[in-house]
Protein backbone atom coordinates (compact mmCIF):
# COMPACT_ATOMS: atom_id res chain seq x y z
CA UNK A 1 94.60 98.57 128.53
CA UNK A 2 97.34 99.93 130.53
CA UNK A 3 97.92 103.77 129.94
CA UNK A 4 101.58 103.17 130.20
CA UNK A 5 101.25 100.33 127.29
CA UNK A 6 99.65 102.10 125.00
CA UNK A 7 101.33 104.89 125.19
CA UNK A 8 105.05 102.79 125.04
CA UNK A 9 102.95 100.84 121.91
CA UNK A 10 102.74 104.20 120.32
CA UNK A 11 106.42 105.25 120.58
CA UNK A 12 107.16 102.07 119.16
CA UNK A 13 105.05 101.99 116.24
CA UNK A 14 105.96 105.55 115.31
CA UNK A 15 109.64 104.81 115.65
CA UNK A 16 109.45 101.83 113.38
CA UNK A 17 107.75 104.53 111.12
CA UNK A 18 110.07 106.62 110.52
CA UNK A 19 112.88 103.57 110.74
CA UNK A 20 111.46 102.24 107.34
CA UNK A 21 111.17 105.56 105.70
CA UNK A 22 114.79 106.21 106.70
CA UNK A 23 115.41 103.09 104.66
CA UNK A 24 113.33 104.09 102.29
CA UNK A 25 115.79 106.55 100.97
CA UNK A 26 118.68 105.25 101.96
CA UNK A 27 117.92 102.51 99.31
CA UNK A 28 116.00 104.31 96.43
CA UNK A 29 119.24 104.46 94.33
CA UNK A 30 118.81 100.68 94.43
CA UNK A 31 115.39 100.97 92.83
CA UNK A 32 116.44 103.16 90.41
CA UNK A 33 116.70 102.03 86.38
CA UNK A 34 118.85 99.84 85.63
CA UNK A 35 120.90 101.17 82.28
CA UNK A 36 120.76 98.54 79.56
CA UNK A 37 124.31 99.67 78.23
CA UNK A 38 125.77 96.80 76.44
CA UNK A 39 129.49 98.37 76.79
CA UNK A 40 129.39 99.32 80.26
CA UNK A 41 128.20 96.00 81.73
CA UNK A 42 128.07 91.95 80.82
CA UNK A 43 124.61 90.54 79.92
CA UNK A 44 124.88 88.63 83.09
CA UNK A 45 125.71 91.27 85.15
CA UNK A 46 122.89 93.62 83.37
CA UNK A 47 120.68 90.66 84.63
CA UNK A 48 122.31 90.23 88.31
CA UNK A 49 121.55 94.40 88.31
CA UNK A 50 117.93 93.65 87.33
CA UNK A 51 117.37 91.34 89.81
CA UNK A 52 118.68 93.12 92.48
CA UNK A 53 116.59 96.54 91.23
CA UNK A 54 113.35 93.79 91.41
CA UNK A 55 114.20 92.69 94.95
CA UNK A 56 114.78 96.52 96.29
CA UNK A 57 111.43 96.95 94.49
CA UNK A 58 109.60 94.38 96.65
CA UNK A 59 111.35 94.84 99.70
CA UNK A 60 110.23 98.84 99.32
CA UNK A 61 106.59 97.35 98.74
CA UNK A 62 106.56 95.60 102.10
CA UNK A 63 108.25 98.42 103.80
CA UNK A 64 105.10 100.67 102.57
CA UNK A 65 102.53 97.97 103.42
CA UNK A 66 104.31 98.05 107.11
CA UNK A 67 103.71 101.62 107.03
CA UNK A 68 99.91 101.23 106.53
CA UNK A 69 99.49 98.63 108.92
CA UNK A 70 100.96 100.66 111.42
CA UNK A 71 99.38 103.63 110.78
CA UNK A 72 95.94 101.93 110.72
CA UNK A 73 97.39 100.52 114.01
CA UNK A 74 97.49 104.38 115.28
CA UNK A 75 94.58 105.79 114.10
CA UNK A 76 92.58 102.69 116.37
CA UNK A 77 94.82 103.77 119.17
CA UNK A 78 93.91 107.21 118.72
CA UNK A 79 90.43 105.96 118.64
CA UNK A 80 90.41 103.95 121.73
CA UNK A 81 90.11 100.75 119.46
CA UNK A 82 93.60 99.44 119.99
CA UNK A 83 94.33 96.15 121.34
CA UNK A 84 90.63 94.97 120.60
CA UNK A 85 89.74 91.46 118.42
CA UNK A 86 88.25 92.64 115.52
CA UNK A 87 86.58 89.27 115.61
CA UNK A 88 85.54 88.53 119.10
CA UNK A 89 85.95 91.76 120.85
CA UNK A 90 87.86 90.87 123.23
CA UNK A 91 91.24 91.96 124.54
CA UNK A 92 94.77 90.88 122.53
CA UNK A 93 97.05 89.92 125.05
CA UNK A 94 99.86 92.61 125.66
CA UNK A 95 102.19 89.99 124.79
CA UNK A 96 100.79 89.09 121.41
CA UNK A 97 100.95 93.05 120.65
CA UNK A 98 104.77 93.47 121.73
CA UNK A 99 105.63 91.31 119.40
CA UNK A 100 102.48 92.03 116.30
CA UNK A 101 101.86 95.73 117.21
CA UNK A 102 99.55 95.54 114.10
CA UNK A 103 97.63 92.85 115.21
CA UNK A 104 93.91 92.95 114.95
CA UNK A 105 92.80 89.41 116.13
CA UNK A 106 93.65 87.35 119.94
CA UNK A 107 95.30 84.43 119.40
CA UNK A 108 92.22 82.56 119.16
CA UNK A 109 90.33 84.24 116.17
CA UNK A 110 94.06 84.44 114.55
CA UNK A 111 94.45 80.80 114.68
CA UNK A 112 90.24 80.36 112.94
């Protein structure tokens, strides 16, 4: 692979890094508990508040999971491993990593 790539892969992956940690605590007050005060808030708005604290919860468990995929992704280019199938060996097509930077299969393993 292309010295230049890689090394443009790299910037990319760590600035998507630090992008979802930035969101990460920009939106923790939305994961915080939600108070169950009957006199503050309706029951349907207590449930709407719920809801919302369970999506922020998900969305901050993909955000993490996007973090270790792209960490793993760093440590292989570190390692000289990056941009290999995992599968076949051969090389992912620069395209296919613009677009997956995580990706550890070509197209053709991907697809079975």
């Amino acid at each position: 692979m292309d010295a230049l790539f890689l090394g443009k892969m790299e910037g990319l992956m760590r600035s998507r890094i630090s992008e979802l940690r930035d969101t990460a605590v920009a939106t923790s007050e939305s994961r915080e508990t939600v108070e169950l005060d009957q006199q503050s808030i309706g029951r349907l708005s207590r449930m709407d508040a719920l809801q919302q604290q369970a999506m922020a919860n998900a969305n901050q468990a993909m955000r993490a999971q996007e973090i270790v995929a792209l960490q793993a992704a760093l440590k292989r280019l570190q390692n000289d491993d990056y941009g290999y199938c995992m599968d076949c060996g051969e090389d992912i097509d620069p395209a296919r990593l613009a677009l997956a930077p995580t990706a550890r299969k070509c197209l053709d393993c991907a697809r079975g």
